[in-house]
Structure formats: structure tokens, C-alpha cells
C-alpha atoms as a PDB file:
ATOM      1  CA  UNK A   1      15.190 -13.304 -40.367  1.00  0.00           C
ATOM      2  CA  UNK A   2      14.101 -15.909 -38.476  1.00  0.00           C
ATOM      3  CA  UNK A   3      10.878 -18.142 -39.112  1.00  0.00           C
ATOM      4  CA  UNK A   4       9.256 -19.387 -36.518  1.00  0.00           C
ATOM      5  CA  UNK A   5       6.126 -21.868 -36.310  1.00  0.00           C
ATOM      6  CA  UNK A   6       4.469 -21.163 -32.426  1.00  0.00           C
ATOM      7  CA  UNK A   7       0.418 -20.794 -34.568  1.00  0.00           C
ATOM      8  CA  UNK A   8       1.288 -24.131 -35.115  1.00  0.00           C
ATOM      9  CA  UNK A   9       0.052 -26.072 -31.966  1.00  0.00           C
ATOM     10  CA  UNK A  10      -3.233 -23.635 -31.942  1.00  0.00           C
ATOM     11  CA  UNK A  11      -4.040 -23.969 -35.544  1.00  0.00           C
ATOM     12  CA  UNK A  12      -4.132 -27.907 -34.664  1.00  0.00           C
ATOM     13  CA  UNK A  13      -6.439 -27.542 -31.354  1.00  0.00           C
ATOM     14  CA  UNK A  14      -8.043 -25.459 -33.092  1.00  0.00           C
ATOM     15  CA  UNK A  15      -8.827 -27.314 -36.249  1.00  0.00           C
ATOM     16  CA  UNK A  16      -9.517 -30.762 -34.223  1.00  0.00           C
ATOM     17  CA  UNK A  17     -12.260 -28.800 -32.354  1.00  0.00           C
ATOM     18  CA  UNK A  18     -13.767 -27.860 -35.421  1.00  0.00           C
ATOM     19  CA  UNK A  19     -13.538 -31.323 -36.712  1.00  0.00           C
ATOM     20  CA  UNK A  20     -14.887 -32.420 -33.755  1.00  0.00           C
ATOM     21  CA  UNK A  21     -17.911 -31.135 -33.570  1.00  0.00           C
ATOM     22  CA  UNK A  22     -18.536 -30.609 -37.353  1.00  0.00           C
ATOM     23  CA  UNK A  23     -17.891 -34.056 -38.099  1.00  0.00           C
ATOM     24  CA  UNK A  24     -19.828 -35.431 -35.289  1.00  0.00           C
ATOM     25  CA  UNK A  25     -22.718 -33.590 -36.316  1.00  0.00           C
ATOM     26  CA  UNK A  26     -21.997 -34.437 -40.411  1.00  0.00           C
ATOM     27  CA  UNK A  27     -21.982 -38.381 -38.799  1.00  0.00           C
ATOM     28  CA  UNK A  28     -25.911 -37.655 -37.364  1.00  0.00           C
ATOM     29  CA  UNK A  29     -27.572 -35.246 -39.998  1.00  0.00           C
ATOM     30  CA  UNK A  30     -30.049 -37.409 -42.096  1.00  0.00           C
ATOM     31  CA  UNK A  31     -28.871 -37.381 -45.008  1.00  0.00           C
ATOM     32  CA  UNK A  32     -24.991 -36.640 -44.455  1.00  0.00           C
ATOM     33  CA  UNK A  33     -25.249 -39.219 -42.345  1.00  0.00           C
ATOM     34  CA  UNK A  34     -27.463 -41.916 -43.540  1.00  0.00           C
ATOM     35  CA  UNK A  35     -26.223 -45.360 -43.083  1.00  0.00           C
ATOM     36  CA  UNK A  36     -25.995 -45.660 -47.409  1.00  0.00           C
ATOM     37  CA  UNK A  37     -23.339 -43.146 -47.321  1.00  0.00           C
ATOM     38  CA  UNK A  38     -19.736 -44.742 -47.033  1.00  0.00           C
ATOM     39  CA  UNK A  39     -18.089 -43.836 -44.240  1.00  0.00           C
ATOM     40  CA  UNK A  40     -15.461 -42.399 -45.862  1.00  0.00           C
ATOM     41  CA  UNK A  41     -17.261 -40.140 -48.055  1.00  0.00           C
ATOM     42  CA  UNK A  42     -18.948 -38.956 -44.832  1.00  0.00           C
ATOM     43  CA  UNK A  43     -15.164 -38.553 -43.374  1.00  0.00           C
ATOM     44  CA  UNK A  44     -14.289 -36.254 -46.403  1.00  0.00           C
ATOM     45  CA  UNK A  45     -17.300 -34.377 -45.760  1.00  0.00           C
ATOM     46  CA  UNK A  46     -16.489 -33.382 -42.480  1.00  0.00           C
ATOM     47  CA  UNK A  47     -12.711 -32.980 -43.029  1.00  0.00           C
ATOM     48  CA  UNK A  48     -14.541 -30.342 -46.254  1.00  0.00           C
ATOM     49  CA  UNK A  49     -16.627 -28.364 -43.767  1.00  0.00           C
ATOM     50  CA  UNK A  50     -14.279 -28.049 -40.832  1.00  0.00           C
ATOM     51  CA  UNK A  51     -11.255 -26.379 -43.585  1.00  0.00           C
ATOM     52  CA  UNK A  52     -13.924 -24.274 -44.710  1.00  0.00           C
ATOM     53  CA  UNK A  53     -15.211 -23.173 -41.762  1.00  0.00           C
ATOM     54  CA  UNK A  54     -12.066 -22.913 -40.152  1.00  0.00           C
ATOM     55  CA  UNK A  55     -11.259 -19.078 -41.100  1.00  0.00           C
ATOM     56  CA  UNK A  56     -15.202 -18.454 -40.203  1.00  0.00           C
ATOM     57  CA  UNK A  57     -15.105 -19.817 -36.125  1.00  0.00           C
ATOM     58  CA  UNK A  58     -11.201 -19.965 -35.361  1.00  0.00           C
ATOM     59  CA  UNK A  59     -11.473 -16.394 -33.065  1.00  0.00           C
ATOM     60  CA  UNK A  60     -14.299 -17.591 -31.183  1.00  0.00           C
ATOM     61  CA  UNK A  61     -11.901 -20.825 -30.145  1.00  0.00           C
ATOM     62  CA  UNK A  62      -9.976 -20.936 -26.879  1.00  0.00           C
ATOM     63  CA  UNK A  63      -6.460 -20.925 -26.334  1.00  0.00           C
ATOM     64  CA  UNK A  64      -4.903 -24.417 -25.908  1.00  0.00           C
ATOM     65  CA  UNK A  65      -5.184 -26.204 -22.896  1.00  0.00           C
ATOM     66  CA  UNK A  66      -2.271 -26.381 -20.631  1.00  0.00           C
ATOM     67  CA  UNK A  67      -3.316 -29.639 -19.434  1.00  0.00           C
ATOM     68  CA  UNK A  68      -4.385 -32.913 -21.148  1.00  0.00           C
ATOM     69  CA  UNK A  69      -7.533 -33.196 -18.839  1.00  0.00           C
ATOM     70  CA  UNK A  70      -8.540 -29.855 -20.265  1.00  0.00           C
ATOM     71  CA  UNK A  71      -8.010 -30.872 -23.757  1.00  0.00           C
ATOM     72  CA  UNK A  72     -10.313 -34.036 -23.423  1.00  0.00           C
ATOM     73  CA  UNK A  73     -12.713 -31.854 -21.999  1.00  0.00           C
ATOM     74  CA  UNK A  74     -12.919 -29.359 -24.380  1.00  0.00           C
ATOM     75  CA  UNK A  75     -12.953 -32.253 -27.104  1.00  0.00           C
ATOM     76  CA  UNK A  76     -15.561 -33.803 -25.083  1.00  0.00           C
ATOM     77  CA  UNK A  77     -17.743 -30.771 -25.074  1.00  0.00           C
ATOM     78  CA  UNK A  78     -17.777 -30.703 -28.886  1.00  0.00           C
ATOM     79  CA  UNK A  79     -18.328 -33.945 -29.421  1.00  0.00           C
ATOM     80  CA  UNK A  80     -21.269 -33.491 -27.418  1.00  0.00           C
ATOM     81  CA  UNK A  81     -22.556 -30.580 -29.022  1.00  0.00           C
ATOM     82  CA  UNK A  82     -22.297 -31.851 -32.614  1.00  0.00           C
ATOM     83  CA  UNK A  83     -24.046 -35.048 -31.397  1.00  0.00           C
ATOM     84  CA  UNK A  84     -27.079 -33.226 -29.697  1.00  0.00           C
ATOM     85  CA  UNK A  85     -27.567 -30.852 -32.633  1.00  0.00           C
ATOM     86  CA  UNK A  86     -27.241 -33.565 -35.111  1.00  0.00           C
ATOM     87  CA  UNK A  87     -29.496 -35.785 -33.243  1.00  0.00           C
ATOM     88  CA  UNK A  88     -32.024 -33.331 -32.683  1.00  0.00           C
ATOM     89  CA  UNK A  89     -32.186 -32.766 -36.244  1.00  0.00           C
ATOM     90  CA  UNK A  90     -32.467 -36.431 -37.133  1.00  0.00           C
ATOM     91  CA  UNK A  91     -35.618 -36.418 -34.542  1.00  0.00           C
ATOM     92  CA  UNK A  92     -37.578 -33.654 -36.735  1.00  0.00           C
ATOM     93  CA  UNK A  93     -37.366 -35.847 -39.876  1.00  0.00           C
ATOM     94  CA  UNK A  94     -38.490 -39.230 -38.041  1.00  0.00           C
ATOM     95  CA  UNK A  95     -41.631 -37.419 -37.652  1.00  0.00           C
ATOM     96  CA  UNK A  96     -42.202 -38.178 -41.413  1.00  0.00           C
ATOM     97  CA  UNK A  97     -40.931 -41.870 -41.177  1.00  0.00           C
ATOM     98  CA  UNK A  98     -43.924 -42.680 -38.233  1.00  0.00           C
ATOM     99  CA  UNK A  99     -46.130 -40.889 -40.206  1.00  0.00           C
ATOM    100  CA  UNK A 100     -45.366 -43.233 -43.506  1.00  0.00           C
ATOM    101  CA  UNK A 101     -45.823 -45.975 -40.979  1.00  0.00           C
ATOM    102  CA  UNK A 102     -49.301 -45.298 -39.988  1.00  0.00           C
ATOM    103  CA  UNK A 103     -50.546 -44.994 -43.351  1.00  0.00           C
ATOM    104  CA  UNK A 104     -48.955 -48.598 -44.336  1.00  0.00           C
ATOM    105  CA  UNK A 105     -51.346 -49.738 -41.280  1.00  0.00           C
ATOM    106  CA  UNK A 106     -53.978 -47.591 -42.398  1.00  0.00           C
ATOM    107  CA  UNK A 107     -54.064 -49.231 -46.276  1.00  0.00           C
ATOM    108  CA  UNK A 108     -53.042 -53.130 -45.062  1.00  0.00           C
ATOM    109  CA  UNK A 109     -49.563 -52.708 -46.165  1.00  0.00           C
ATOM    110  CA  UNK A 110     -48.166 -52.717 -42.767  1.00  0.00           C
ATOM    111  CA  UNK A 111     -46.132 -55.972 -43.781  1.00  0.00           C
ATOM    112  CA  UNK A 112     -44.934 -55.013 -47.302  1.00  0.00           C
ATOM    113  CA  UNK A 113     -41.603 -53.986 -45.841  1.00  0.00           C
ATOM    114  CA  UNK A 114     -38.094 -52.786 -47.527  1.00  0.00           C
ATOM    115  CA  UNK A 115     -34.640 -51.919 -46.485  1.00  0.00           C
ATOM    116  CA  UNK A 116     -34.898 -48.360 -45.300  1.00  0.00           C
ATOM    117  CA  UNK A 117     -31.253 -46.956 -46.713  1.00  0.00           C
ATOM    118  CA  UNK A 118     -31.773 -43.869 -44.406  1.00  0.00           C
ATOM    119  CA  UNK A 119     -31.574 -46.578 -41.208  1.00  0.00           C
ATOM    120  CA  UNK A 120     -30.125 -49.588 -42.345  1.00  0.00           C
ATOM    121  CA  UNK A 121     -32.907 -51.708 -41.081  1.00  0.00           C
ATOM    122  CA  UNK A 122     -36.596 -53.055 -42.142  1.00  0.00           C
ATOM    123  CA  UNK A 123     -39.001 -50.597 -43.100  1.00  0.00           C
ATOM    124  CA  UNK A 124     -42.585 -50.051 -43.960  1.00  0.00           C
ATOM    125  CA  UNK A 125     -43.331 -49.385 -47.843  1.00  0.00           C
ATOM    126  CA  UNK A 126     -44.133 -46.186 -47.533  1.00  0.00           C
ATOM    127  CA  UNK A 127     -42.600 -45.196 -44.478  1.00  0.00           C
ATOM    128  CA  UNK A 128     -39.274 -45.856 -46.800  1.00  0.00           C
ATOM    129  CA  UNK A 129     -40.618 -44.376 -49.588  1.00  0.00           C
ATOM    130  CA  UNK A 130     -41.408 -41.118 -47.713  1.00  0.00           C
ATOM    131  CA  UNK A 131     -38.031 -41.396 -45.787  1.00  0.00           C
ATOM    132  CA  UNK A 132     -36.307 -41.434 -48.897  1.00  0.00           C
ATOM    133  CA  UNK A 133     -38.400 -38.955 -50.561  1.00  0.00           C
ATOM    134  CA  UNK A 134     -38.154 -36.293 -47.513  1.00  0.00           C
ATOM    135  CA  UNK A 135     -34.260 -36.229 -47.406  1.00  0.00           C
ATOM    136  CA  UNK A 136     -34.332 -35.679 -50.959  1.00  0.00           C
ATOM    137  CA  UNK A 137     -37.149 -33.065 -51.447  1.00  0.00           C
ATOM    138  CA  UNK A 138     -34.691 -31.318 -48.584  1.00  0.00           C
ATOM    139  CA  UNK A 139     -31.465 -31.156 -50.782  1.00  0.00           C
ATOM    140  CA  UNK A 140     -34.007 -29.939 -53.867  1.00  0.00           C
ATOM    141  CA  UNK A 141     -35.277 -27.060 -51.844  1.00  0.00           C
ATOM    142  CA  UNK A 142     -32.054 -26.631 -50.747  1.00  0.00           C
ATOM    143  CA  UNK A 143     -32.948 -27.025 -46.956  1.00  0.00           C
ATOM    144  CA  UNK A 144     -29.445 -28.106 -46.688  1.00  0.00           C
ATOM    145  CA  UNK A 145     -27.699 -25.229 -46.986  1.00  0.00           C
ATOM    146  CA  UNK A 146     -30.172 -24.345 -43.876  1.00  0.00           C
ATOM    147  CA  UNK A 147     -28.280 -27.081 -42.161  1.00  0.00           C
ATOM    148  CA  UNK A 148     -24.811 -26.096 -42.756  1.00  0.00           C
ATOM    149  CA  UNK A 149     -25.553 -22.407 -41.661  1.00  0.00           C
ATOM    150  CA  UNK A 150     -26.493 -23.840 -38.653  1.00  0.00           C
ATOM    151  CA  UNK A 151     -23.069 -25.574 -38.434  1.00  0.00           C
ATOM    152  CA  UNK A 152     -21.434 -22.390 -38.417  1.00  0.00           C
ATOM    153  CA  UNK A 153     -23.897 -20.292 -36.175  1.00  0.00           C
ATOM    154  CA  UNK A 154     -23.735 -23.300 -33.685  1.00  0.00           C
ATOM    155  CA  UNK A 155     -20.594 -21.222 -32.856  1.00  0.00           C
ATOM    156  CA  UNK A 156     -22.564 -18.412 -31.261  1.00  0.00           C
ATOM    157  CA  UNK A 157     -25.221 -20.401 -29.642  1.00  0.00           C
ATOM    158  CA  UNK A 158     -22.775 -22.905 -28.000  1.00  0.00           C
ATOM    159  CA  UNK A 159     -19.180 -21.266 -27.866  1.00  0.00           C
ATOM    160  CA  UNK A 160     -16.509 -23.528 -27.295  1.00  0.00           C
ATOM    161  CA  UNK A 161     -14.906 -23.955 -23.836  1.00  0.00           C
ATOM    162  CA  UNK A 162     -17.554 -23.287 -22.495  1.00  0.00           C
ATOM    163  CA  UNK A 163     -20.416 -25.205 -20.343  1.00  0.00           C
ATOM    164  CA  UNK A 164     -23.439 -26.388 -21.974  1.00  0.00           C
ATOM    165  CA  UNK A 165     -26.288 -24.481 -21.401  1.00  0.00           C
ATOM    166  CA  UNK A 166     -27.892 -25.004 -18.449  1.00  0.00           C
ATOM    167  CA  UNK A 167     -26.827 -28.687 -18.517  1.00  0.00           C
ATOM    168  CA  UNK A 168     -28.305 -31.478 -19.384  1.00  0.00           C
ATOM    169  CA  UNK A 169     -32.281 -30.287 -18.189  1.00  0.00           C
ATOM    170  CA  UNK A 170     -32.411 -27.983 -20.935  1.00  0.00           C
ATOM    171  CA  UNK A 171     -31.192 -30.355 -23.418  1.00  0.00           C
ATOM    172  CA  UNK A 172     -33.925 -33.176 -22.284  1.00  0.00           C
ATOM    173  CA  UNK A 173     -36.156 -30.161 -22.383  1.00  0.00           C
ATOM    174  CA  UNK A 174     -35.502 -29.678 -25.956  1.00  0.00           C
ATOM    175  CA  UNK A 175     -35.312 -32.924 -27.066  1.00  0.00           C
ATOM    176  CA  UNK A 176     -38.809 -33.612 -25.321  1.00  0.00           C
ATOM    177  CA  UNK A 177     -40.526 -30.531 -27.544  1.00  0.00           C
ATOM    178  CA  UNK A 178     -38.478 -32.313 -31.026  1.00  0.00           C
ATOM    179  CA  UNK A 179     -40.012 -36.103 -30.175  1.00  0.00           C
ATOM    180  CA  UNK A 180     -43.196 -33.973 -29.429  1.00  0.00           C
ATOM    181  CA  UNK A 181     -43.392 -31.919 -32.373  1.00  0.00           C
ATOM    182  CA  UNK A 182     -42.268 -34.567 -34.407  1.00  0.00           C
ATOM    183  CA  UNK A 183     -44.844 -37.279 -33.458  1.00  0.00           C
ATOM    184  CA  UNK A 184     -47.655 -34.225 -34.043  1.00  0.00           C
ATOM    185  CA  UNK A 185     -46.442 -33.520 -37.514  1.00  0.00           C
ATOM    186  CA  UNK A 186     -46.243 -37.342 -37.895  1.00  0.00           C
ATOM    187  CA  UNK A 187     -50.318 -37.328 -36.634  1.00  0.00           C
ATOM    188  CA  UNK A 188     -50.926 -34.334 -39.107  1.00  0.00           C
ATOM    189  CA  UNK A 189     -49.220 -35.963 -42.144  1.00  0.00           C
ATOM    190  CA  UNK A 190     -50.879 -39.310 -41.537  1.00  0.00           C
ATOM    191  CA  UNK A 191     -55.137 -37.802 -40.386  1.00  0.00           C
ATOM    192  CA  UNK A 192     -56.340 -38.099 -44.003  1.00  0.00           C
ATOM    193  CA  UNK A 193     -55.535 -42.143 -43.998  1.00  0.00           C
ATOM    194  CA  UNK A 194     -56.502 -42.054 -40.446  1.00  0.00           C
ATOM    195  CA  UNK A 195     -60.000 -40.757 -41.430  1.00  0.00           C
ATOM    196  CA  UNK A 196     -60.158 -42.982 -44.586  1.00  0.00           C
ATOM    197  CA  UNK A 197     -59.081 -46.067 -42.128  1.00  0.00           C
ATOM    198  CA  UNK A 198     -62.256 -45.024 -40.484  1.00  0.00           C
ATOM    199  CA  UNK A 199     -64.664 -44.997 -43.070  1.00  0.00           C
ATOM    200  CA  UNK A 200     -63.350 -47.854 -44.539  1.00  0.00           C
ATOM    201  CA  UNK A 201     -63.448 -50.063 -41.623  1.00  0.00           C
ATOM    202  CA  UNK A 202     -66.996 -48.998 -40.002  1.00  0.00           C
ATOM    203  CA  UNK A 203     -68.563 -49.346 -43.903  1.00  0.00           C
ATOM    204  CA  UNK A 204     -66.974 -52.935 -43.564  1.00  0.00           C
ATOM    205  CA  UNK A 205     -68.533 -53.751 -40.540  1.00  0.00           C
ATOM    206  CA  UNK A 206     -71.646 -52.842 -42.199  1.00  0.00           C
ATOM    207  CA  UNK A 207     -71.413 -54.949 -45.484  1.00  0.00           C
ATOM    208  CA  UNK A 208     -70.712 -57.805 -43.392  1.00  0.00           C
ATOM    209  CA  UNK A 209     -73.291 -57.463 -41.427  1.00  0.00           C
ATOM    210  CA  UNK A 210     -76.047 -57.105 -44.283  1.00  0.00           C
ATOM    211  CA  UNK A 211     -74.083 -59.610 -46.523  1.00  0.00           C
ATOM    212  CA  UNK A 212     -72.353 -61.924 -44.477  1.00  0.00           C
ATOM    213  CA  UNK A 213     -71.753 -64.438 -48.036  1.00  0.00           C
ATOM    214  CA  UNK A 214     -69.230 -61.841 -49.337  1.00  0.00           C
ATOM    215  CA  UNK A 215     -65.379 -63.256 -48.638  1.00  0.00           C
ATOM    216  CA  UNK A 216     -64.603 -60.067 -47.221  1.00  0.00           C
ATOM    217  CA  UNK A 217     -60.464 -60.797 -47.430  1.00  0.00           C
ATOM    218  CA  UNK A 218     -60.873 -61.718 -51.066  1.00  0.00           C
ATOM    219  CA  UNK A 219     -62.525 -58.199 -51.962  1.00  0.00           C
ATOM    220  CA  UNK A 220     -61.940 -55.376 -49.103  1.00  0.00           C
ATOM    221  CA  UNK A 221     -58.590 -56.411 -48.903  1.00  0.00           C
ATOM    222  CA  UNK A 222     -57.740 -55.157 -51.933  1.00  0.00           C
ATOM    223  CA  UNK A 223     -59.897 -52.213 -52.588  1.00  0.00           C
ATOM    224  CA  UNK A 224     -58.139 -50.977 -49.340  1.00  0.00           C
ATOM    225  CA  UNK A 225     -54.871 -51.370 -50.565  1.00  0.00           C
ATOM    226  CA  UNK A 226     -56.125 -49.652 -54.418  1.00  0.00           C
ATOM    227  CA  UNK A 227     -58.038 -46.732 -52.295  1.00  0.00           C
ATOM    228  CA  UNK A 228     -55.007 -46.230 -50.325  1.00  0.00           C
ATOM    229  CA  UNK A 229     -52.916 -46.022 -52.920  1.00  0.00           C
ATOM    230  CA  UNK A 230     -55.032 -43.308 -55.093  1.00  0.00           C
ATOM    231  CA  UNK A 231     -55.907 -41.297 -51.967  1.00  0.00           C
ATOM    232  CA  UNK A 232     -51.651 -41.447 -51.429  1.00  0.00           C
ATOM    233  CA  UNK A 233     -51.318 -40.189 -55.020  1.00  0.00           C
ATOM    234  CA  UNK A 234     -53.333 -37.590 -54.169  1.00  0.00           C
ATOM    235  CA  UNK A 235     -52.049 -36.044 -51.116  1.00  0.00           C
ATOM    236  CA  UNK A 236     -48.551 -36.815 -52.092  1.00  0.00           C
ATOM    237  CA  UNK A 237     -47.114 -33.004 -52.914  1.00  0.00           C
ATOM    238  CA  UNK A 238     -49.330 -31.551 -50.268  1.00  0.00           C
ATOM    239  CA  UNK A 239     -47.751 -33.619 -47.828  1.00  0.00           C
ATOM    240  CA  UNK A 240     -44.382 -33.254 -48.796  1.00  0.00           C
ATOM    241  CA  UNK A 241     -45.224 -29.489 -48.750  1.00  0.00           C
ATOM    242  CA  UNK A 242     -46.016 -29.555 -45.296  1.00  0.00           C
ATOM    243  CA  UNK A 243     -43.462 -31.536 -44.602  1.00  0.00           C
ATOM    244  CA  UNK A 244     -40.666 -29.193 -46.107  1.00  0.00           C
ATOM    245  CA  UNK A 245     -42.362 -26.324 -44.278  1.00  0.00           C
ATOM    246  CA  UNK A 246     -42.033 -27.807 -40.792  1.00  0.00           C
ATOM    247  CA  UNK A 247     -38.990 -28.302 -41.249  1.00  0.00           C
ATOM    248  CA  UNK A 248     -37.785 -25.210 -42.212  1.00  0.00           C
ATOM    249  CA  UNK A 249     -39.603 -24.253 -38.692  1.00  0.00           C
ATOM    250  CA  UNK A 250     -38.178 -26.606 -36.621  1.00  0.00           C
ATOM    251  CA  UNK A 251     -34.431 -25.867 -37.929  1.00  0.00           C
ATOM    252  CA  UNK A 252     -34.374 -21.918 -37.338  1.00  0.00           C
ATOM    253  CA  UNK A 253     -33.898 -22.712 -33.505  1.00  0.00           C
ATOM    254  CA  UNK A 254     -30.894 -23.716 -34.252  1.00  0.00           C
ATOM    255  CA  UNK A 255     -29.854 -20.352 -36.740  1.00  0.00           C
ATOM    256  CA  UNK A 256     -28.958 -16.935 -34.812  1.00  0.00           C
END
């Protein structure tokens, strides 16, 4: 009897494709791949995902290469793949970010600023706050299982080996209608404080103008930021509900 081991350079290709693309994407996701994960947990993750979808997606890979050009490319291709769909995903949920953004300008609080974890840079107060809050309202309504289904049907909307779909128009295409939708869901979120901006403001202009003794930066000032804060704790779930819901929309694109 004689043992041989020829599935052994396709299982490889095989499995670095997967890894390719899976862990490119796993690197982009918000929150896989939030700059406050450590690298190497992110690594794991990826290396996790690719074993287990490997018995899912290993008929719909090609053959190995003959060639090393044509194994670059088809890594290349992956790469690319796992980068646009992570991306594109990371898009939808910035939509909440400028939204928390225009309600710190909307309440005077557009220089109370934190370290957003989610980027790694300077954030508004509550444009961190809602970052943070988003990515985790996601894994509690277990939107990310939504994600990682669309890992593995990623496989039937962009087989491997093969060219991306109509090129790189249709992906600007797409990732014009995700900045798009995203900054309207960010306008949607962020209308209440707009309106309340608004009032608040033209009612100012009127005090002053009928009592022009009152220190308008020792009083307004701060009645903004209080009004702003109740009218946030009020509109706090709904927002996050609406939130949640759009993005349940905006990921079924990527689903078959």
C-alpha cells in the first residue's frame, strides 16, 4: 500500500486563498478589526474562520496555478475582495460616527474630545460614545453572525479565479451608494439635535436682542449643553434602533 500526499499542494493554495481573503476582510470589519484589538488576536481570528470555512468554500476554489504570476494574481484578487467587502462594511457604520459628530456641534461639545478605540485617533464625545455603543449593540443583536455569513456567501457572489465584477466602475459605484447612504442615515440620526440647534439658537438671538445685560456664555452655554444632554437621553434607544435596522439593510447586499 502505498501513501501518497499529491492533496497536499492544493489543500495549501487552497487554504492561503481562504486566509487571504477572510483575514483581509476580519483586518477591516469594525469591530474584528478595530484598532483596540491586538493584532494577534485579530490573526487568530482569521486563521479560526478560514479552518472553519475551509470544508464550506474549498470546491468552489481553482486548481493551483501552474505559474507563480498566476498565483500572485489569484492571491491578489482575494486580497482585494476581502478588502472591498470589509471596507464597505466599515463605511455603513461611519454613518453613525458623523452622525455623533453633529450632535457634539449641535449641544457645544464639539471640543470635549476622547480617544475613539474603534479608530485610534481623537474623537468627539459622543461621536465615541455612539461608535462604541453601535459595534456593541451589533454583537448583542447578534448582527455579527450576519457578517460572517456574508464571509462565506462572498464565495458565490465573487468566486475565486475569477475577474471582479465588472471592474473597478462597479465597485466605485457601490462604494458611492455606501458613503451616500451612510451620510443620509448619519443626517437622519442626527435631525432631532439639528432641529433643537435651531430653536435654540434663533430663541438666543432673540433674548439677546430684548436683554442684551444677560452674559449669554455664562447661561446659554450651559443650558445647551444640559438640554442636549436630556434630549440625547431621550432619543438614545430609538436611535440605536434605527441604527441596528439600517444596518441589517445595508448588509443583505452582501448575503445570497
Amino acid at each position: 500500500m502505498t501513501i501518497t500526499l499529491d492533496f497536499l499542494p492544493q489543500t495549501a493554495f487552497a487554504f492561503l486563498l481562504i486566509f487571504a481573503r477572510l483575514g483581509s476582510m476580519s483586518m477591516s470589519l469594525p469591530g474584528f478589526g478595530d484598532r483596540a484589538v491586538p493584532p494577534r488576536i485579530r490573526l487568530v481570528l482569521a486563521l479560526a474562520i478560514s479552518l472553519i470555512l475551509y470544508p464550506l468554500v474549498r470546491d468552489r476554489l481553482p486548481a493551483v496555478p501552474l505559474t507563480l504570476a498566476g498565483l500572485l494574481t489569484a492571491l491578489a484578487g482575494e486580497l482585494l475582495i476581502g478588502l472591498a467587502i470589509g471596507l464597505s462594511v466599515k463605511l455603513i457604520v461611519s454613518g453613525i460616527q458623523v452622525a455623533g459628530s453633529t450632535i457634539s456641534v449641535q449641544t457645544g461639545l464639539a471640543l470635549a474630545q476622547t480617544v475613539d478605540p474603534a479608530q485610534g485617533t481623537m474623537g468627539t464625545l459622543f461621536g465615541t460614545f455612539l461608535s462604541i455603543l453601535s459595534i456593541t449593540m451589533i454583537f448583542a443583536a447578534d448582527l455579527h453572525h450576519v457578517l460572517l455569513g456574508a464571509m462565506n456567501d462572498s464565495y458565490q457572489l465573487f468566486p475565486p479565479g475569477e475577474l471582479l465584477p465588472s471592474a473597478a466602475a462597479d465597485f466605485a459605484k457601490a462604494a458611492l451608494e455606501t458613503i451616500s447612504a451612510a451620510f443620509r442615515i448619519a443626517l437622519q440620526l442626527a435631525a432631532p439635535f439639528l432641529i433643537f440647534g435651531l430653536i435654540f439658537y434663533l430663541g438666543l438671538g432673540v433674548l439677546t436682542r430684548l436683554i442684551p445685560q444677560v452674559q449669554i456664555f455664562f447661561v446659554i452655554m450651559p443650558a445647551n449643553i444640559m438640554l442636549g444632554f436630556v434630549l440625547f437621553m431621550l432619543l438614545l434607544s430609538t436611535l440605536m434602533l434605527w441604527f441596528l435596522s439600517y444596518f441589517g439593510d445595508a448588509i443583505k447586499p452582501y448575503l445570497n
